[in-house]
Protein backbone atom coordinates (compact mmCIF):
# COMPACT_ATOMS: atom_id res chain seq x y z
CA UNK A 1 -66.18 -120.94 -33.43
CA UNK A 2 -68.79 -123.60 -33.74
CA UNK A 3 -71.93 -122.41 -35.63
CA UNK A 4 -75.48 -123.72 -34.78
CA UNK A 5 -75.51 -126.26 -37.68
CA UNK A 6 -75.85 -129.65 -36.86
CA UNK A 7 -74.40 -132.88 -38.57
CA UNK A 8 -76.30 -136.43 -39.02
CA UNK A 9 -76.08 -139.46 -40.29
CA UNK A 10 -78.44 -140.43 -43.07
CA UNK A 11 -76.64 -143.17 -45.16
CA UNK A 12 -74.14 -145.98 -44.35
CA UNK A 13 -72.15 -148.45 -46.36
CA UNK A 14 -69.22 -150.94 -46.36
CA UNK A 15 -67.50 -153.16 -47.97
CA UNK A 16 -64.37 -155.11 -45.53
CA UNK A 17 -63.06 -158.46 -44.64
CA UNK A 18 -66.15 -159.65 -42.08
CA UNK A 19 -69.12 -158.00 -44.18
CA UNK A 20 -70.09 -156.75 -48.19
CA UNK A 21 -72.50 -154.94 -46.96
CA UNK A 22 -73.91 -153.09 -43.44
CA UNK A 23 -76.71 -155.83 -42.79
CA UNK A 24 -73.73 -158.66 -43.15
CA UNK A 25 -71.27 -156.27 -41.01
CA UNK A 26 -73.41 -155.85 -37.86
CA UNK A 27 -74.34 -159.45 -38.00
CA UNK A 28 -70.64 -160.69 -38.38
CA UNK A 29 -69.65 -157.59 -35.88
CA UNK A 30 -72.31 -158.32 -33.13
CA UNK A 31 -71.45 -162.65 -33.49
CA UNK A 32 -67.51 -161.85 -32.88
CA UNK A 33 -66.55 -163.29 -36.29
CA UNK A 34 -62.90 -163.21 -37.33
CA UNK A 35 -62.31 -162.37 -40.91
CA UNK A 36 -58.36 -163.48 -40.74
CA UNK A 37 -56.98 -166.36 -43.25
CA UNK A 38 -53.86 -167.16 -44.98
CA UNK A 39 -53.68 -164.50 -48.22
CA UNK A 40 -54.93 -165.48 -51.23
CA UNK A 41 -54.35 -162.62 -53.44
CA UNK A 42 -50.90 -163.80 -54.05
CA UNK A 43 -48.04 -166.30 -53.13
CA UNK A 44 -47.15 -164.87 -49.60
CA UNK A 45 -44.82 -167.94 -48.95
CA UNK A 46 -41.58 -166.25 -48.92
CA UNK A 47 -42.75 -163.54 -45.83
CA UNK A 48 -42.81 -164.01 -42.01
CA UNK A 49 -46.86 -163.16 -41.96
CA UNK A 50 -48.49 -164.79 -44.39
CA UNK A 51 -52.09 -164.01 -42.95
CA UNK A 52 -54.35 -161.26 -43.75
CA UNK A 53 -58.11 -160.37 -43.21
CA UNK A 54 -59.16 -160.29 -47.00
CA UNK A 55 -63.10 -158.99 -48.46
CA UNK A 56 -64.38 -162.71 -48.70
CA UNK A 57 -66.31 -163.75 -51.98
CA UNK A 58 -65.53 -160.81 -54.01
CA UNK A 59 -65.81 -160.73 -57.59
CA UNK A 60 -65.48 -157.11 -59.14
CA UNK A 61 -68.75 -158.46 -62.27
CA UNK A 62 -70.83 -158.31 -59.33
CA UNK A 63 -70.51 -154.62 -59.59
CA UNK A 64 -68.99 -153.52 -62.51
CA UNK A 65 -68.41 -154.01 -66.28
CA UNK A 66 -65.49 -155.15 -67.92
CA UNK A 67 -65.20 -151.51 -69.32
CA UNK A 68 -65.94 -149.71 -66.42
CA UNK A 69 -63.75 -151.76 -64.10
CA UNK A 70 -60.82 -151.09 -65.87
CA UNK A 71 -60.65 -147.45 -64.48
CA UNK A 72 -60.08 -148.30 -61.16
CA UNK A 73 -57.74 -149.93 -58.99
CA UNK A 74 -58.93 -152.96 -56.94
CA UNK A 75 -59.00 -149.73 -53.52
CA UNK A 76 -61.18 -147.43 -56.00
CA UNK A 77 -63.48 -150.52 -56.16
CA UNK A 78 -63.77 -150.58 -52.95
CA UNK A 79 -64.94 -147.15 -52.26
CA UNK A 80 -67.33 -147.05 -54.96
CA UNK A 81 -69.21 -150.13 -53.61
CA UNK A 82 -69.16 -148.46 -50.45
CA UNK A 83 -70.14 -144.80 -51.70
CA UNK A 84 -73.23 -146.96 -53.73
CA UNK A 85 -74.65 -148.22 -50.55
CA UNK A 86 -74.23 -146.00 -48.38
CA UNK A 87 -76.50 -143.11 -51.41
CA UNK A 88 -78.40 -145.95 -51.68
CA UNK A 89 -79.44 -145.79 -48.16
CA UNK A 90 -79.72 -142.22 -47.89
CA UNK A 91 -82.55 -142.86 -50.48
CA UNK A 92 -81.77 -138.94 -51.98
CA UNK A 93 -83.69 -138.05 -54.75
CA UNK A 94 -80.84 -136.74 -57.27
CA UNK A 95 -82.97 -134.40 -59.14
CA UNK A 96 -83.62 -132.21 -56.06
CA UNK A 97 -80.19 -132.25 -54.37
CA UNK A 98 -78.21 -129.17 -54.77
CA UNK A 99 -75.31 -130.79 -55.97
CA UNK A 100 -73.16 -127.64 -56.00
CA UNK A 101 -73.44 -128.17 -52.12
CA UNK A 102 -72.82 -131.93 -51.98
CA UNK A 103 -69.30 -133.48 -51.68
CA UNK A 104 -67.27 -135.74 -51.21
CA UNK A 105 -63.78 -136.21 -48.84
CA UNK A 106 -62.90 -139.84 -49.07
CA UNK A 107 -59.27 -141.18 -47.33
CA UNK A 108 -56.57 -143.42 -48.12
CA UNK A 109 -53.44 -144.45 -46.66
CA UNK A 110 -51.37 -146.09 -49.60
CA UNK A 111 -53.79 -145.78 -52.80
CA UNK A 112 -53.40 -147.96 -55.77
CA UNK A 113 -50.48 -149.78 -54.76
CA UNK A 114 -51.73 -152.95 -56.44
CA UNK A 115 -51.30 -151.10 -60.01
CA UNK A 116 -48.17 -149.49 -58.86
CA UNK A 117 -46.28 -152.73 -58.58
CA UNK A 118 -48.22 -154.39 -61.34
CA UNK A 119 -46.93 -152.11 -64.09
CA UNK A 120 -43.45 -151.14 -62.65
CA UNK A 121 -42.82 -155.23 -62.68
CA UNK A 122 -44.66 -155.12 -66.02
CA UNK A 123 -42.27 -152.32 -67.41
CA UNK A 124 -38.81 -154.12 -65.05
CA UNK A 125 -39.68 -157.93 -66.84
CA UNK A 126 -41.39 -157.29 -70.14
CA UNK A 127 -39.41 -158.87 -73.18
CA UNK A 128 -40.59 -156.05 -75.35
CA UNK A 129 -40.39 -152.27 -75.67
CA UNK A 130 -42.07 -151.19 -72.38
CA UNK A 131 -45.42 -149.29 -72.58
CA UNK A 132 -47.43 -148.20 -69.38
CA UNK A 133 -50.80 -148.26 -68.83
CA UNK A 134 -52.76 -145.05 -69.83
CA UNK A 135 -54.73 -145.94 -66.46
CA UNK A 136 -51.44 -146.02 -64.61
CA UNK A 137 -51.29 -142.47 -62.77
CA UNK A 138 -55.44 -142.23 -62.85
CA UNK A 139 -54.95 -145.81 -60.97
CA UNK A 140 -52.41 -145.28 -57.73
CA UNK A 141 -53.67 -141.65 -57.03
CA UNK A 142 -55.57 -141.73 -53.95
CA UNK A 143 -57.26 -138.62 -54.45
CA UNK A 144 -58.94 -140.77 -57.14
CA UNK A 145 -61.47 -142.71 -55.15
CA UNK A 146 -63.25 -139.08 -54.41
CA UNK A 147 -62.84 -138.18 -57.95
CA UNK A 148 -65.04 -141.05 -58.88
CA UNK A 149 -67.67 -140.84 -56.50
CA UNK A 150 -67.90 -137.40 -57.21
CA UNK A 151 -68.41 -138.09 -61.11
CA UNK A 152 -70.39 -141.24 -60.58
CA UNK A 153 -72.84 -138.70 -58.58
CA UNK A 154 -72.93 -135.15 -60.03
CA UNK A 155 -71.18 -134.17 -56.98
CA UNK A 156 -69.71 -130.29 -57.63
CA UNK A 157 -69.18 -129.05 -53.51
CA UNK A 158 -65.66 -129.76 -51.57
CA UNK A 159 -64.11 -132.74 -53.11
CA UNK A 160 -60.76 -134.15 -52.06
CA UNK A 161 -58.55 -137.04 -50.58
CA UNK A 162 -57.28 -136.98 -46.67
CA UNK A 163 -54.29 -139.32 -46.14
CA UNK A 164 -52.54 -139.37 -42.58
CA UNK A 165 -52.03 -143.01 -42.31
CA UNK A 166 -54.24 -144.98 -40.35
CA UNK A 167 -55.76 -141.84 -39.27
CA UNK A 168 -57.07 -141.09 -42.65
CA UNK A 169 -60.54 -141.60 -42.70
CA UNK A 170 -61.63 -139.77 -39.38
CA UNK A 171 -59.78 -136.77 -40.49
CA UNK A 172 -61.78 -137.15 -43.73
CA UNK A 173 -65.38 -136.89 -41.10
CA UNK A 174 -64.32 -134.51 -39.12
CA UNK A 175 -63.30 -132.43 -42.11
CA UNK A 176 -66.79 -133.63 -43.86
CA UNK A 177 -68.37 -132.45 -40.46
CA UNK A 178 -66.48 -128.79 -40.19
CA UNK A 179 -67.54 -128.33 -43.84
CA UNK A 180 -71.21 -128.62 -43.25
CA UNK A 181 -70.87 -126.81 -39.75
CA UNK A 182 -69.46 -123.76 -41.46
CA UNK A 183 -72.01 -124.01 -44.69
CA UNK A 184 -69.80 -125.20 -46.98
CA UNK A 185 -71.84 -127.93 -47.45
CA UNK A 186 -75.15 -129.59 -47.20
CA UNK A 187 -74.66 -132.78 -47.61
CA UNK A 188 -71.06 -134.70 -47.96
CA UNK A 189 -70.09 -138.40 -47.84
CA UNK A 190 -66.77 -139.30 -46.02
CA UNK A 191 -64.79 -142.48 -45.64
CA UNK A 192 -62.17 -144.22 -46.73
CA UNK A 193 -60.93 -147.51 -48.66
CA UNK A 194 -57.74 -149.33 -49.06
CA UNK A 195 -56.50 -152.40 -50.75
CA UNK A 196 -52.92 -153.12 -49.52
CA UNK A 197 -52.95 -156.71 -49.34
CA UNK A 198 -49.65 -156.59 -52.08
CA UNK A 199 -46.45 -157.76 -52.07
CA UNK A 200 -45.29 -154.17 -51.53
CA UNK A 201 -47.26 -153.75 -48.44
CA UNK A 202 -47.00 -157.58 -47.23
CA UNK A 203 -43.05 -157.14 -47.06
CA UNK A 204 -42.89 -153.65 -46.06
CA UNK A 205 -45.22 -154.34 -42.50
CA UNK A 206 -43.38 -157.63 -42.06
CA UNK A 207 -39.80 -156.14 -42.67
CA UNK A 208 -40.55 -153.82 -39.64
CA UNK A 209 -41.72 -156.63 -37.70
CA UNK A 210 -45.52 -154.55 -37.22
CA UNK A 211 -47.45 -157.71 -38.60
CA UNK A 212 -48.62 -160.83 -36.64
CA UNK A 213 -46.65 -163.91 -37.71
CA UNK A 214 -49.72 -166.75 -35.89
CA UNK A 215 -49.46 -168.27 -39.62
CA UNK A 216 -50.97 -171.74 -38.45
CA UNK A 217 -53.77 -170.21 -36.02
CA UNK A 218 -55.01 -166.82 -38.48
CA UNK A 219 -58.30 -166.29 -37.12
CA UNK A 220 -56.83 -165.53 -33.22
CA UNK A 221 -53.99 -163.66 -34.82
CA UNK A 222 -55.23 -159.96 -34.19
CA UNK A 223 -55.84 -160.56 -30.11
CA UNK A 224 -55.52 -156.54 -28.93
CA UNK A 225 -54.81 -156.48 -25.27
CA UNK A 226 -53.52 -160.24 -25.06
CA UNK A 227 -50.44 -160.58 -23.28
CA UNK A 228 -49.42 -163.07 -27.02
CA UNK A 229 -50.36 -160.01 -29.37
CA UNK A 230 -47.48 -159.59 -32.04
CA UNK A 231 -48.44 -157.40 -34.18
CA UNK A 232 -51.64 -156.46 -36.88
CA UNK A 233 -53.38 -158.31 -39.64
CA UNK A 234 -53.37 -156.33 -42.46
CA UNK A 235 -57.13 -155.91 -44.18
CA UNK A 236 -58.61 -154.48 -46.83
CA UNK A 237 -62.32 -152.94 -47.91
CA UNK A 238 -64.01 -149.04 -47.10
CA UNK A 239 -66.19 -147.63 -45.08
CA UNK A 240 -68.92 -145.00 -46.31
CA UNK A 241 -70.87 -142.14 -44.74
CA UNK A 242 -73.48 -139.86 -45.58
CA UNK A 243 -73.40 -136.45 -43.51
CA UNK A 244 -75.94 -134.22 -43.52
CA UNK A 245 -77.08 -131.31 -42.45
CA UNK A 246 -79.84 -131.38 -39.87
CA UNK A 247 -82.26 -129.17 -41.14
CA UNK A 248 -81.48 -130.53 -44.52
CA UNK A 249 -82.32 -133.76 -43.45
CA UNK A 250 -85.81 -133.53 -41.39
CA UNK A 251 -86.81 -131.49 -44.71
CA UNK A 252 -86.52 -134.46 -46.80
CA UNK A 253 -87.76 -137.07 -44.47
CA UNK A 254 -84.38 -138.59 -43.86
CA UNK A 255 -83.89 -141.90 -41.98
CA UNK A 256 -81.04 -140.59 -39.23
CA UNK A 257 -78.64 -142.81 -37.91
CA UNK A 258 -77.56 -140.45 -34.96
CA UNK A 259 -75.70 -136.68 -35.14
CA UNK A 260 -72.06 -136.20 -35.23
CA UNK A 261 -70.85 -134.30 -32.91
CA UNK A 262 -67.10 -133.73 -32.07
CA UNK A 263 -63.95 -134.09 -33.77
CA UNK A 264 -60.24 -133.99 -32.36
CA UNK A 265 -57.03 -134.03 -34.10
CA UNK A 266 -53.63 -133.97 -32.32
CA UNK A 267 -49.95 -135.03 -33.33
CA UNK A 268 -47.64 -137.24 -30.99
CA UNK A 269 -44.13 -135.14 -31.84
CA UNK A 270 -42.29 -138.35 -30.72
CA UNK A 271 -41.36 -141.18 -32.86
CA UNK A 272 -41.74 -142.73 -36.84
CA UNK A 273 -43.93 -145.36 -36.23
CA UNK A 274 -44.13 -145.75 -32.56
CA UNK A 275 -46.55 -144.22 -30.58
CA UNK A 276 -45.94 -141.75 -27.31
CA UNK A 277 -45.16 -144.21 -24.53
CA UNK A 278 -48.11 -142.38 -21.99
CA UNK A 279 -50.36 -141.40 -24.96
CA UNK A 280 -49.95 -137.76 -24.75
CA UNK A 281 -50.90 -137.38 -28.31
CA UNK A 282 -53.90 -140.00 -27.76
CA UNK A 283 -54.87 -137.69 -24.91
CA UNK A 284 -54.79 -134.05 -27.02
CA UNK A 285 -57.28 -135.84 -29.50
CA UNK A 286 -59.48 -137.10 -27.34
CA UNK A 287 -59.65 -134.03 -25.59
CA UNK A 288 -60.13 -132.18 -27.97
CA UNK A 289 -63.25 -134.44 -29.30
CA UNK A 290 -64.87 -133.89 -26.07
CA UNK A 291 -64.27 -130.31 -26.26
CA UNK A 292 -65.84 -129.96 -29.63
CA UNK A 293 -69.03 -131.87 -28.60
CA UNK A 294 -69.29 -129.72 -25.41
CA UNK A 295 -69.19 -133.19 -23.65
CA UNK A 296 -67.64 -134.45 -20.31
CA UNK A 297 -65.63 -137.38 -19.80
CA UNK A 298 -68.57 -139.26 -18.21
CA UNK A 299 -70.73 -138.89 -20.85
CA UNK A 300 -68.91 -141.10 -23.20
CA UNK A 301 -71.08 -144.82 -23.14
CA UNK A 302 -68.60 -146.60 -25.90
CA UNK A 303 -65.15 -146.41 -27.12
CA UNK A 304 -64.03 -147.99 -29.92
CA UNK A 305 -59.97 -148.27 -29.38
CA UNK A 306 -57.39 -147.96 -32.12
CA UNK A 307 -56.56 -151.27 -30.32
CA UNK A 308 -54.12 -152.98 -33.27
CA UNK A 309 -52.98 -156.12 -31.48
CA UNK A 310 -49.19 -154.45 -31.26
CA UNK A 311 -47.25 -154.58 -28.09
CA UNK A 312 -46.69 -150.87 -27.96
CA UNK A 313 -49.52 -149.24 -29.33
CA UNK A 314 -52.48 -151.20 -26.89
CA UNK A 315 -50.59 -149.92 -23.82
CA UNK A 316 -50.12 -146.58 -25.11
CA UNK A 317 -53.65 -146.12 -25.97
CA UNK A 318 -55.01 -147.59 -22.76
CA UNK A 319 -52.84 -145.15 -20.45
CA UNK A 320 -53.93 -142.41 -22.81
CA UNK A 321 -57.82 -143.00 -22.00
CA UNK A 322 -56.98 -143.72 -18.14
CA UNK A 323 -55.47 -140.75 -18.15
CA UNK A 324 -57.81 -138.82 -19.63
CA UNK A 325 -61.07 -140.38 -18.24
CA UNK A 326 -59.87 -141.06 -14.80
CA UNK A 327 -62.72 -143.41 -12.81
CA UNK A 328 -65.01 -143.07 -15.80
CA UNK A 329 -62.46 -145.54 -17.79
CA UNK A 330 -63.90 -148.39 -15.56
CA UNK A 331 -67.51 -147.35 -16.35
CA UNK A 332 -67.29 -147.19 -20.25
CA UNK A 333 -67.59 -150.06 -22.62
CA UNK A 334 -64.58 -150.06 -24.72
CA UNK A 335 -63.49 -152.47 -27.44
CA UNK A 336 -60.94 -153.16 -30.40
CA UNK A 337 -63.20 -154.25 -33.46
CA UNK A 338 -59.60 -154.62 -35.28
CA UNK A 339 -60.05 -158.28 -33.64
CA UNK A 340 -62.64 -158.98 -35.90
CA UNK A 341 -61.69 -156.80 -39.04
CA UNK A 342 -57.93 -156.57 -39.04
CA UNK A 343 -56.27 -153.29 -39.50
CA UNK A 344 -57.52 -151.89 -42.82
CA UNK A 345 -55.31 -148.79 -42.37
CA UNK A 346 -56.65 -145.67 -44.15
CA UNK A 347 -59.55 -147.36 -44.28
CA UNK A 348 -59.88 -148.55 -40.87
CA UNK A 349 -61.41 -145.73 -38.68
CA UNK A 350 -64.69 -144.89 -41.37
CA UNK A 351 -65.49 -149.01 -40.70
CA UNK A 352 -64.58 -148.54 -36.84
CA UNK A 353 -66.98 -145.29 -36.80
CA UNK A 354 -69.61 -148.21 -38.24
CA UNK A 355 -69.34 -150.15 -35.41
CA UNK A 356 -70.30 -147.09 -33.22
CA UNK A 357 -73.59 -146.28 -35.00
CA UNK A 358 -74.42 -149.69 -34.60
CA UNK A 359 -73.87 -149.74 -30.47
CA UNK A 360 -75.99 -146.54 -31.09
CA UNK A 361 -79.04 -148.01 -33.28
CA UNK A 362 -79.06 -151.56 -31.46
CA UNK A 363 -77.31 -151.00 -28.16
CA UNK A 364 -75.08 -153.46 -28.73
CA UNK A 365 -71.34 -153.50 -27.93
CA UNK A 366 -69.10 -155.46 -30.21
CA UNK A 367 -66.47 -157.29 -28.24
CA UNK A 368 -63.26 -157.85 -28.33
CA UNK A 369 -62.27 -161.24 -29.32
CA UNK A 370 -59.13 -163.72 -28.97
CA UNK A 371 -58.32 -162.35 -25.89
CA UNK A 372 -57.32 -165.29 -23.61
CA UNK A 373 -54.93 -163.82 -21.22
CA UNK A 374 -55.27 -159.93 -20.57
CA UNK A 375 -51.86 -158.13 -20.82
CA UNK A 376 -50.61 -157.55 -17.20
CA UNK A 377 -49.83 -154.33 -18.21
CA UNK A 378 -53.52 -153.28 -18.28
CA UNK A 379 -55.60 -152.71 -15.67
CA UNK A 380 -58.20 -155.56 -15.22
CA UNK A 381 -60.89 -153.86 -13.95
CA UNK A 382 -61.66 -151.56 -17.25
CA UNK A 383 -64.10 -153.40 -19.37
CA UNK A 384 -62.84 -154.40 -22.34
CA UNK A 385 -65.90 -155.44 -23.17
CA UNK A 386 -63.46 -158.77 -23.78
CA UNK A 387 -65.17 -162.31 -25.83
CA UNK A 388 -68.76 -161.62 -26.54
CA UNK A 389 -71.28 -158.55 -27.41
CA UNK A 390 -72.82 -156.41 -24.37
CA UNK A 391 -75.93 -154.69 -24.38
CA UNK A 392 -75.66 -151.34 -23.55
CA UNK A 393 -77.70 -148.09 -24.20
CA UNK A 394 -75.09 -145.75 -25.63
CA UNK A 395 -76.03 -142.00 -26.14
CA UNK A 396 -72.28 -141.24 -26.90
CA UNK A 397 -69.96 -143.09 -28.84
CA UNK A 398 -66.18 -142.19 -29.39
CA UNK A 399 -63.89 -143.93 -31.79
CA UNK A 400 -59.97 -143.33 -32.56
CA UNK A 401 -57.44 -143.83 -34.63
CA UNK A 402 -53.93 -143.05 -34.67
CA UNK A 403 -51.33 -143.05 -37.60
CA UNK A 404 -47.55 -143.40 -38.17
CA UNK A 405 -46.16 -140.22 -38.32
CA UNK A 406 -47.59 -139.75 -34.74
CA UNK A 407 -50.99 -138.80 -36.37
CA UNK A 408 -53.99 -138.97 -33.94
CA UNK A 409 -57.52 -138.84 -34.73
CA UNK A 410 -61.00 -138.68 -32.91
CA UNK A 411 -64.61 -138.58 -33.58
CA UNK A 412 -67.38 -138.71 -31.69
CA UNK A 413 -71.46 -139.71 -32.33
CA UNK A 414 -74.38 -139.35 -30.38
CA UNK A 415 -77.54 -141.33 -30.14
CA UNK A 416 -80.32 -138.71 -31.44
């Protein structure tokens, strides 16, 4: 049973292929600015897709020291730059936070897969008597990331990793939200980072034909709801939030983003990797969300879609909220922000929940982009909110993300 404790926002951070930071995010997010090119990180001449959405300028010295850096994979990176900002911008003061009653639940699909392959090629090629890295194990956990914010901060409450695929990172809120709901918690921050732009990964997605192949033309590659779409562009980076409890909150003087209200969860019981042909799973979570926040359909302003630019999944999705929403579908904003950010997979749905607290705090819808001709399978007359940004004052703002292994995941924030 719900209790009367309330959940807020009261620090954000990110670190992902169209932004290093939030200011850079909601600028790039809000413009429509693709963050697809051809993959740098490593020779990707031998796949089909040989495109990615890659974290643009990075260079680890910029936040760590040759020491430090050396504990963590290139997806532990991630989430610590994240975790920084988003504390940062919570502006606690560490010396009165209970940190018995602060944690951490942080998400990843694949974890260090980067230092997987690194040292099993190491140990399969070396010339000499093979000898693993003592960072090996401590590297490709991906209960690891929340580990290290937790030590970084002092953190002592709930602490651990969520993994469900691409679903990851909204189970890890609406587990960080339950937590403070039942007074487990005061304060917890919840997100999620991956780094999968490998080899491993690369040829895995492209074996099973998931990614987009639009090698010569990267930046219109992830086009969700375009009758072209083939497939995602695989991304990289983390997304970081700060929940807190209400009370907890006004008693500091917290800035407050907006208050989180609803959570659904759901499983599709049909297929691997495919997604239920009419969304019944899609429809459970979403249902369940509403249910949570004590909402109606028509209160929902803004969705943010799973929307990955494959041929099944779009259509899936879309029936799923038609379904569901009935004549409210055509009076809701919705977009796919994967577009813009490719599909960072455990990662993806704490940077898509981003996107919704800014269409909260500026009342601004990010688009869609790259669609130029609208599947005929969809129904033209919902807004897809399809090419540039839309003003919009959203009170509620609901945001999904589904998984392989049918995994379906739902959040929802309201303006405050």
């Amino acid at each position: 049973m719900k209790t009367a404790r309330r959940v807020v926002v009261t620090g954000i951070g990110t670190i992902n292929p169209i932004g290093n930071n939030i200011e850079e995010y909601f600028s790039n997010l809000e413009n429509g600015v693709s963050g697809a090119t051809e993959i740098t990180l490593f020779d990707a001449t031998k796949f089909k897709s040989r495109i990615a959405c890659e974290v643009k300028n990075y260079d680890w010295s910029n936040y760590f020291d040759r020491k430090e850096v050396r504990k963590y994979d290139r997806f532990s990176q991630f989430a610590i730059i994240a975790a920084t900002e988003a504390f940062e911008d919570a502006n606690f003061n560490f010396d009165e936070l209970n940190k018995e009653r602060a944690g951490v639940i942080w998400s990843s699909g694949i974890g260090g897969l980067q230092s997987f392959y690194n040292e099993v090629m190491g140990w399969a090629e070396g010339d000499r008597i093979p000898r693993f890295s003592p960072f090996f194990v401590p590297h490709l956990i991906t209960d690891i990331a929340a580990g290290h914010i937790s030590i970084k901060y002092g953190l002592m409450g709930p602490n651990y990793c969520v993994t469900s695929a691409c679903a990851s990172s909204n189970h890890a809120m609406i587990d960080a939200l339950n937590l403070i709901r039942w007074g487990k918690a005061d304060v917890m921050i919840a997100g999620g980072s991956e780094a999968p732009i490998t080899i491993p990964a690369v040829g895995g997605f492209s074996s099973m034909h998931a990614l987009s192949t639009r090698n010569d033309d990267p930046q219109h590659a992830s086009r969700p709801f375009d009758a072209e779409r083939d497939g995602f562009v695989i991304a990289e980076g983390a997304g970081a939030f700060i929940f807190e409890e209400y009370e907890h909150a006004k008693k500091r003087g917290a800035k407050i983003y907006c208050e989180v209200v609803g959570g659904g969860m759901s499983a599709d019981a049909s297929h691997m990797t495919a997604p239920h042909p009419e969304g019944k799973g899609a429809i459970i979570s979403m249902r369940e969300a509403l249910d949570d926040a004590e909402l109606k359909v028509d209160d929902i302003d803004y969705l943010n879609t799973h929307g990955t630019s494959t041929p099944l999944g779009d259509i899936a999705e879309l029936t799923a909220i038609q379904a569901l929403f009935g004549e409210h579908a055509y009076k809701m904003n919705i977009s796919s922000t994967k577009s813009m950010t490719g599909h960072l997979l455990g990662a993806t749905a704490a940077v898509e929940a981003l996107a919704c607290v800014m269409a909260i705090q500026k009342g601004i819808i990010p688009p869609t982009i790259n669609v130029e001709n609208v599947d005929p399978q969809i129904d033209a007359k919902l807004n897809l909110t399809l090419g540039v940004a839309q003003k919009r004052d959203v009170k509620y703002a609901m945001s999904n993300t589904f998984g392989f292994g049918g995994h379906n995941s739902t959040i929802i924030f309201k303006k405050i």
